[in-house]
Structures are given as C-alpha cells and as structure tokens.
N, C-alpha and C. Protein backbone atom coordinates (compact mmCIF):
# COMPACT_ATOMS: atom_id res chain seq x y z
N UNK A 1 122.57 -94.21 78.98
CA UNK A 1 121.50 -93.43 79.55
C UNK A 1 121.86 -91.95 79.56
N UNK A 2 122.90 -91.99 80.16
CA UNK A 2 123.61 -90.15 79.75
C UNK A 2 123.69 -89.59 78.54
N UNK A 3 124.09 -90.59 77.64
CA UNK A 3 123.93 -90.15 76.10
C UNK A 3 122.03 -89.57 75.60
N UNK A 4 121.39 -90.55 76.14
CA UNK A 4 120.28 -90.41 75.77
C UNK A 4 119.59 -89.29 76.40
N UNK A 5 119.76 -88.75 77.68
CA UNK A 5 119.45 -87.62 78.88
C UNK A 5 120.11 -86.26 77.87
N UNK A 6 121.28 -86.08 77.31
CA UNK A 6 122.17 -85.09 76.24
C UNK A 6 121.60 -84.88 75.30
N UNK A 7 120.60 -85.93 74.52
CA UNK A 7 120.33 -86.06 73.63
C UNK A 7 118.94 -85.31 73.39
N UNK A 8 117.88 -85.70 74.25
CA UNK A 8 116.97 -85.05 74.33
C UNK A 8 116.56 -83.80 75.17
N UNK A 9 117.91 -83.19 75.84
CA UNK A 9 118.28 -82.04 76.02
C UNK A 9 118.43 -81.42 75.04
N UNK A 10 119.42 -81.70 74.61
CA UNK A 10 119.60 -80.69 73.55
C UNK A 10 118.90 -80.59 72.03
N UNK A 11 117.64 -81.69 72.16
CA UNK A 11 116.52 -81.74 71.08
C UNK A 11 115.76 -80.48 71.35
N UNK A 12 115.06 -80.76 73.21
CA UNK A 12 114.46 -79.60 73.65
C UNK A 12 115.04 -78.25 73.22
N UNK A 13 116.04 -78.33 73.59
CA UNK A 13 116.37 -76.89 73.52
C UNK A 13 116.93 -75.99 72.26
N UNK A 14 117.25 -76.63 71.42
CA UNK A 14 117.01 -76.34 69.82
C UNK A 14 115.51 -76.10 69.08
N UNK A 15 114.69 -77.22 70.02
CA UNK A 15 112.85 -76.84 69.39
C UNK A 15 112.32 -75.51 69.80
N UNK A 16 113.24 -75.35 71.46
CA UNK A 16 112.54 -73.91 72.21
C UNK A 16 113.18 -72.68 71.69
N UNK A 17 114.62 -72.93 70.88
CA UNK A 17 115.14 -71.49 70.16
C UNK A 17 114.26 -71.35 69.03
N UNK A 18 113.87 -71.99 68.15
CA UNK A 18 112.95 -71.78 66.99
C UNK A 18 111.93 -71.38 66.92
N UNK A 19 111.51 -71.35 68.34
CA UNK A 19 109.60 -71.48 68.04
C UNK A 19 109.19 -69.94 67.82
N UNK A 20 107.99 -69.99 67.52
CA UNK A 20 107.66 -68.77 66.83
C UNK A 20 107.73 -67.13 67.93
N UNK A 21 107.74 -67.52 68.64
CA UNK A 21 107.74 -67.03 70.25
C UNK A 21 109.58 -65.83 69.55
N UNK A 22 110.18 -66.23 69.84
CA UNK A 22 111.51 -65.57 69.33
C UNK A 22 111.87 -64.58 68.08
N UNK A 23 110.64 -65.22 67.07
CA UNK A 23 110.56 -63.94 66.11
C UNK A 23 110.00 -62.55 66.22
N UNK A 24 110.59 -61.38 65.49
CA UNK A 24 109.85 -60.85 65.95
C UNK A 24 108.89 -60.08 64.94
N UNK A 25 107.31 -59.99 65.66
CA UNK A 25 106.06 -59.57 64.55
C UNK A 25 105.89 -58.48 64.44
N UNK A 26 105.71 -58.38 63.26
CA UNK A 26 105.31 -56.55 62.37
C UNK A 26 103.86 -56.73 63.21
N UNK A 27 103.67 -55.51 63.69
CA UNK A 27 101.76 -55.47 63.67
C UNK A 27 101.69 -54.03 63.60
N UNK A 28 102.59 -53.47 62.63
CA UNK A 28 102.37 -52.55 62.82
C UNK A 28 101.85 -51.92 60.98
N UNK A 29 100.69 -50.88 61.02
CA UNK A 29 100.11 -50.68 59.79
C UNK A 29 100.70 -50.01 59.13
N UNK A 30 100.17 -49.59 57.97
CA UNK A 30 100.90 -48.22 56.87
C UNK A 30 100.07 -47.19 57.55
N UNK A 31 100.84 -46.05 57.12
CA UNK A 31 100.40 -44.99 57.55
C UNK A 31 99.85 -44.38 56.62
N UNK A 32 98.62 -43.65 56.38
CA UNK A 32 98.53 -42.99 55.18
C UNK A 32 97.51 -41.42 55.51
N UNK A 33 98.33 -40.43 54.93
CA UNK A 33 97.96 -39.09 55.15
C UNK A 33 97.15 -38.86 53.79
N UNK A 34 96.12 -38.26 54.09
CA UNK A 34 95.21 -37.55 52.97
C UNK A 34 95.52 -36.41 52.16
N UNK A 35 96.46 -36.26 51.46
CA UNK A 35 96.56 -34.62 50.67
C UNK A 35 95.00 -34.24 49.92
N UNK A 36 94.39 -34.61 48.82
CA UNK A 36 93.36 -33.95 48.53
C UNK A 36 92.54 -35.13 47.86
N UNK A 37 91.59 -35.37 48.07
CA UNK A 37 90.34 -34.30 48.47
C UNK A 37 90.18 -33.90 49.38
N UNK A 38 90.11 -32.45 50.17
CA UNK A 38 89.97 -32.38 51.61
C UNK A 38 88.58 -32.39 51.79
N UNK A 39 87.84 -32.05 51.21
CA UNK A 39 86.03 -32.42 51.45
C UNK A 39 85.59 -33.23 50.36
N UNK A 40 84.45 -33.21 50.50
CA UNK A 40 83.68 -34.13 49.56
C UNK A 40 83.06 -33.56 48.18
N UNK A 41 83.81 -33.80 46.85
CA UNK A 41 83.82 -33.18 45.83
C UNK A 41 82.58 -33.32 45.06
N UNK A 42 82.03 -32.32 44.43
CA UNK A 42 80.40 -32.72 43.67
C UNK A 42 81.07 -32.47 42.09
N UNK A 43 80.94 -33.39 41.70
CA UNK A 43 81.43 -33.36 40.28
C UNK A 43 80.37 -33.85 38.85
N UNK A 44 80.57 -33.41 37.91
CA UNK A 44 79.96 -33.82 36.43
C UNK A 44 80.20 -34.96 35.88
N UNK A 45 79.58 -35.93 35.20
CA UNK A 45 80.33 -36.82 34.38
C UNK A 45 81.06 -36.02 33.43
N UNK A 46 82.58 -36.70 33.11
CA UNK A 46 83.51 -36.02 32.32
C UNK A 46 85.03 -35.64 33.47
N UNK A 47 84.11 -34.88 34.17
CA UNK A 47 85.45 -34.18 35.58
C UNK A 47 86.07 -35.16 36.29
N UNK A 48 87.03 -34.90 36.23
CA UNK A 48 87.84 -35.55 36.90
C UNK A 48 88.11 -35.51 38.56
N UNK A 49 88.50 -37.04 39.04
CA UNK A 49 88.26 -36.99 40.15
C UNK A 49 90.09 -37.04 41.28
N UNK A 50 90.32 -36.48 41.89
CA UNK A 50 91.70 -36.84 41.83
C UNK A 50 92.34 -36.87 42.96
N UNK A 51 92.72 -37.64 43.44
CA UNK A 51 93.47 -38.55 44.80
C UNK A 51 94.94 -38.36 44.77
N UNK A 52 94.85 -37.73 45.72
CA UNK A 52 96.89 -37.70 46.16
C UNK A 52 96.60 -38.39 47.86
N UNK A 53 97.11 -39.77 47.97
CA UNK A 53 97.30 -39.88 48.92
C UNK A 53 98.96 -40.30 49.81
N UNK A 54 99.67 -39.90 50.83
CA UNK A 54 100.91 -40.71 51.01
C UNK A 54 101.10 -41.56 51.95
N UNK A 55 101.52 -42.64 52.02
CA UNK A 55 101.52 -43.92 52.53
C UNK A 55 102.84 -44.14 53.10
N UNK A 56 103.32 -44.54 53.94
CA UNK A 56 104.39 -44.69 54.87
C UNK A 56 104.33 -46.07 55.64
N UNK A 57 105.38 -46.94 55.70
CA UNK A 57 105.12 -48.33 56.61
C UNK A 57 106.50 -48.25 57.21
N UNK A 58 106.82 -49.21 58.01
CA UNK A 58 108.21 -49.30 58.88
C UNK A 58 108.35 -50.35 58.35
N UNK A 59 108.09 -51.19 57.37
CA UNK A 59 108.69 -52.16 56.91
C UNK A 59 108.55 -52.24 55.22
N UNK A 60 107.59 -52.43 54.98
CA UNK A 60 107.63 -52.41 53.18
C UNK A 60 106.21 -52.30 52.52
N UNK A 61 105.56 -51.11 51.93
CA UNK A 61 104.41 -51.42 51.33
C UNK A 61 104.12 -52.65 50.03
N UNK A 62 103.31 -53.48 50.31
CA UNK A 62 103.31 -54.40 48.79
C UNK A 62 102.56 -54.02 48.11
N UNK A 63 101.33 -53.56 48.42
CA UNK A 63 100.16 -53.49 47.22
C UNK A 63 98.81 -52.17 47.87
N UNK A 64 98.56 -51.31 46.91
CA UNK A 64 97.51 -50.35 47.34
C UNK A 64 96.45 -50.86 46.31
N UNK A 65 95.14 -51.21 47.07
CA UNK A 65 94.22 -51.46 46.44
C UNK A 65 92.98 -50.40 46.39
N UNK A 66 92.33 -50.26 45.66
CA UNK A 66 91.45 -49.19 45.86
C UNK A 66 89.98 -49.28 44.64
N UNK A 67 88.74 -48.87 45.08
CA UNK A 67 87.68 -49.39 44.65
C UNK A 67 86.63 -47.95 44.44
N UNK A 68 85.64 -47.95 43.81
CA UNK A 68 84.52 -46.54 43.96
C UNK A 68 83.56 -47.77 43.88
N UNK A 69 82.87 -47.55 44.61
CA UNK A 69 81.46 -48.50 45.00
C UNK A 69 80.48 -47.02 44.93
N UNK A 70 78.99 -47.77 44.68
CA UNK A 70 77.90 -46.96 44.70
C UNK A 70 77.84 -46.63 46.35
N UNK A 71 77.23 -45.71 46.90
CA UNK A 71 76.82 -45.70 48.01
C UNK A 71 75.67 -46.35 48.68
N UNK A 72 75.01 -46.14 47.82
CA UNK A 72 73.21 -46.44 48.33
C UNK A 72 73.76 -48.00 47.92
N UNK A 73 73.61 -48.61 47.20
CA UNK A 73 73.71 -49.92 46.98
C UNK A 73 74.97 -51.11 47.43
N UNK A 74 76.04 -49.97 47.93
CA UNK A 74 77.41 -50.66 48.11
C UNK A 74 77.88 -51.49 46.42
N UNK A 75 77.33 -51.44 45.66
CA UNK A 75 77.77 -52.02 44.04
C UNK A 75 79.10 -51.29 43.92
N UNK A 76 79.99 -52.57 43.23
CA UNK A 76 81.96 -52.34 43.11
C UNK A 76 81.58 -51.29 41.68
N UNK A 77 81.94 -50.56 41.26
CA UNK A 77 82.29 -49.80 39.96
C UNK A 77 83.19 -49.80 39.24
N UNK A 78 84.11 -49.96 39.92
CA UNK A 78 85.89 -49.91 39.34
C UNK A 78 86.52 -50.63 40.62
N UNK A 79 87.41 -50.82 40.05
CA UNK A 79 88.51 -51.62 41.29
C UNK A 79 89.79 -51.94 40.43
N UNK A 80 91.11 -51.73 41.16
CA UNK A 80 92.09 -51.60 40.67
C UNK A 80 93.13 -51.89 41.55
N UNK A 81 94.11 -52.60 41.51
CA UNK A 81 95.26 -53.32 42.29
C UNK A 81 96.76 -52.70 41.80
N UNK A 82 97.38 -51.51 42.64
CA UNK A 82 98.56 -51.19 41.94
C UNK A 82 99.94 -51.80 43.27
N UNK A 83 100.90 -52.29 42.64
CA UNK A 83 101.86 -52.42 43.07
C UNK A 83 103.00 -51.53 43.51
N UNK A 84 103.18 -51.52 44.95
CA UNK A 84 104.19 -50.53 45.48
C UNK A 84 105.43 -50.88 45.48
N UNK A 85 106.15 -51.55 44.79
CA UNK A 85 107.11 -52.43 44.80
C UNK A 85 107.49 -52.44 46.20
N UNK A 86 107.04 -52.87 47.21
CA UNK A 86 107.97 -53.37 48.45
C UNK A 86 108.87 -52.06 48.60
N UNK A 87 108.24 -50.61 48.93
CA UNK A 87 108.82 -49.57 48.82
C UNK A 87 108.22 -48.85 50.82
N UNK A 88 109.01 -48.02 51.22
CA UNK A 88 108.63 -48.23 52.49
C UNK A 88 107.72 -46.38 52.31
N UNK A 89 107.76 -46.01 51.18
CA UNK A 89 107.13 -44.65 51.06
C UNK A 89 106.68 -44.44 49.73
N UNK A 90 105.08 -44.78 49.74
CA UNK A 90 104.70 -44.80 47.98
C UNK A 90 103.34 -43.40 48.40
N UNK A 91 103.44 -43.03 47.03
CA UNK A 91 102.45 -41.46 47.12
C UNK A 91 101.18 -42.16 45.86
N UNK A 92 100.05 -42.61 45.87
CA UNK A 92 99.07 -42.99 45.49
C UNK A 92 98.54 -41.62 44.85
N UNK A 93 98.93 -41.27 43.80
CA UNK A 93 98.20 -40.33 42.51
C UNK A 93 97.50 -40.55 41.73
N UNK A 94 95.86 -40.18 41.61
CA UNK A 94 95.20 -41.10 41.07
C UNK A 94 94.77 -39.68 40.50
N UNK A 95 93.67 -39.75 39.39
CA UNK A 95 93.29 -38.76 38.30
C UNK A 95 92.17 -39.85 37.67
N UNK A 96 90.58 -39.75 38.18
CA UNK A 96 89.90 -40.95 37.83
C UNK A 96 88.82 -39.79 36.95
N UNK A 97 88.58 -40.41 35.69
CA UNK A 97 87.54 -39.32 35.10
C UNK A 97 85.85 -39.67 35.02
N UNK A 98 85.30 -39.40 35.36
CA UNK A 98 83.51 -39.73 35.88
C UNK A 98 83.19 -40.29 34.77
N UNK A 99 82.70 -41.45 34.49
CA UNK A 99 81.93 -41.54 33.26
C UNK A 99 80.50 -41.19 33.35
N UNK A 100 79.79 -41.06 32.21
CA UNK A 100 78.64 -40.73 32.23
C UNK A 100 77.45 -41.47 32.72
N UNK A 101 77.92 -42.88 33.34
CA UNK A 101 76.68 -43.44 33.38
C UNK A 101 76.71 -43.10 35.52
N UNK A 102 78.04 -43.05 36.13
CA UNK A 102 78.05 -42.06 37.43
C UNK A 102 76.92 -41.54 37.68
N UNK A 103 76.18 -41.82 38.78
CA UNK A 103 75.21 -40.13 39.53
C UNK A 103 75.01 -40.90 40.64
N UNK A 104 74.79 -39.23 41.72
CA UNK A 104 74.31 -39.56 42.72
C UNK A 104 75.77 -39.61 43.57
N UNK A 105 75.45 -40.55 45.02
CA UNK A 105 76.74 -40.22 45.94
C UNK A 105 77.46 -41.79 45.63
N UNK A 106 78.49 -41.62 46.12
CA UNK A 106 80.41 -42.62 45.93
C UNK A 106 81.13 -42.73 46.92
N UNK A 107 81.61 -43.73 47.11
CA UNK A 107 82.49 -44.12 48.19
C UNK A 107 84.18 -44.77 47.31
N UNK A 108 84.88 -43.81 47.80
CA UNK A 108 86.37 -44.84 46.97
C UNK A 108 86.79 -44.94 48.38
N UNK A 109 87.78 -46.72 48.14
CA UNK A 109 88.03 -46.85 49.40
C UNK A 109 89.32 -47.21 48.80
N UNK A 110 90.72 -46.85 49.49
CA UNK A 110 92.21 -47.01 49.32
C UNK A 110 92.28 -47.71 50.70
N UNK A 111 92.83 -49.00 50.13
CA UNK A 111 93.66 -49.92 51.55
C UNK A 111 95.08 -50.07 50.68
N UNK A 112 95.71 -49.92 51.81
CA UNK A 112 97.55 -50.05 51.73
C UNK A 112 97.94 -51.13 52.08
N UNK A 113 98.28 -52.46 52.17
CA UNK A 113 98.86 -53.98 52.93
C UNK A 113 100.68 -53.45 52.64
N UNK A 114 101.20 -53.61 54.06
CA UNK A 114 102.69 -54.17 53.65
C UNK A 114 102.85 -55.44 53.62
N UNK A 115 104.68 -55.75 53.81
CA UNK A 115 104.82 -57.14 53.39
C UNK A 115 104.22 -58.35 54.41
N UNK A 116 103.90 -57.91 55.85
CA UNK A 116 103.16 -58.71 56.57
C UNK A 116 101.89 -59.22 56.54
N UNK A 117 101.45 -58.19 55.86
CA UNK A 117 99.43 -58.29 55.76
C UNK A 117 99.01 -57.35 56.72
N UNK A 118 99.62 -56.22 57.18
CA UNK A 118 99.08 -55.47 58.12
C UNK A 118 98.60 -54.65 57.03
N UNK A 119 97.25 -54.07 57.28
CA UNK A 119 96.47 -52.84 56.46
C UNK A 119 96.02 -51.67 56.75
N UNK A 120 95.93 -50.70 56.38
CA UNK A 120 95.18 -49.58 56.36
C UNK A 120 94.04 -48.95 55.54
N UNK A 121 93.26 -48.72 55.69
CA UNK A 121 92.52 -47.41 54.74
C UNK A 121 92.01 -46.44 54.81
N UNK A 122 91.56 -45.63 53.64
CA UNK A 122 90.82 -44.29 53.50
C UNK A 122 89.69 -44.40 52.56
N UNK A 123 88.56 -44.05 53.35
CA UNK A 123 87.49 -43.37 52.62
C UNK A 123 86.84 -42.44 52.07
N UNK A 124 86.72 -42.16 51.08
CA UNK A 124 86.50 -40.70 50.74
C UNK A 124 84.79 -41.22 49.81
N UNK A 125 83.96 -39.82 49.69
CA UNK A 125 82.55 -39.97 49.73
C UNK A 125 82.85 -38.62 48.43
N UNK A 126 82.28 -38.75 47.42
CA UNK A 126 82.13 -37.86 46.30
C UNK A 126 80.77 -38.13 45.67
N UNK A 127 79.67 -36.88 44.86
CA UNK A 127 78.41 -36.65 44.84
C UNK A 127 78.63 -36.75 43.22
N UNK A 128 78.22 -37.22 42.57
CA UNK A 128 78.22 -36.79 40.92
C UNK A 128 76.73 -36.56 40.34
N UNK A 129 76.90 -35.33 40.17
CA UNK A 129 75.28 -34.62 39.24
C UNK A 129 75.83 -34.38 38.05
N UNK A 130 74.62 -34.58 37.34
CA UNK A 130 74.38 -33.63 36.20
C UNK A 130 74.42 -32.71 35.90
C-alpha cells in the first residue's frame, strides 16, 4: 500500500512539473517602425512605389507577408510571402512598380509573424492616376 501511495505521488507530481502552466509564453509582437512612405503617395502607372519598413521581435521574426488590395473593392492584387530567416531584426525593402492596369486608391498591408504566431501590421493607402 505504501509502495502504491509513492507511486502515485510521484506520478502526480511529475504530471504537475510538465503542464503547460510552467512554460513560459511569447505574447509578445514584432515591432515595426515605418521609414517611408510618410504620407500617402499619388503615383503614375510605371512609378515606383517604395517601402522601407523595420521590424524588431524579442524572439525571432519567421515570415513578412504583405499584399496591395484595391480599396473600394478590397480585391488582392499582388501578394507576396518573404522569409526572415528566424532573424530577430529584418528591414522589409520593397521597390513595387505600378502597372498600368493600377488606378484610383490602394491599400498595402505588411504583417510580420515571429516564431510563436504573434503578429503585427502596417497599412499604408497610395492613389494611382493617370
């Protein structure tokens, strides 16, 4: 009976060091500062559109995703998935050139995920005329 009382003592108390309770959770996001565009750019088809953003996490960026959707319609346009290699400070330099079939107003949206799944993003709003 003492054997068996030891036994499931010390079952308990090996299940209660493990449990998820003891780890400890990232909840914490990337950080990401805007270098340029500082306003909202009116551009030509042809001109180029161009994103410096820098991104910072306390643990590891994995992946910056980023999209130009129509505005009025919310319709995807482009979309593109770049890899931060698991880097804890990646600078997102983008140089996107308008094509001609563009007009009217834009939404690009940059989300940052580190290695937890915690996210961030930025929106930026650009006008393209003729």
């Amino acid at each position: 009976m003492k054997f068996l009382l030891i036994c499931l003592i010390s079952m308990v108390l090996f299940v209660s060091s493990c449990s998820k309770s003891s780890v400890r959770q990232n909840t914490v996001k990337p950080l990401m500062e805007l270098v340029y565009p500082t306003d909202q750019p009116v551009l030509k088809p042809g001109q180029p559109l161009c994103i410096k953003i820098i991104i910072t996490d306390d643990e590891q960026i994995r992946s910056v995703d980023w999209s130009i959707r129509q505005d009025e319609s919310n319709t995807s346009l482009f979309r593109n998935s770049l890899s931060a290699n698991d880097t804890r400070h990646y600078v997102f330099d983008e140089k996107f050139i308008i094509p001609d079939q563009f007009t009217g107003d834009h939404m690009v949206l940059v989300k940052a995920t580190d290695q937890c799944g915690n996210s961030s993003d930025i929106k930026l709003a650009f006008t393209v005329r003729n």
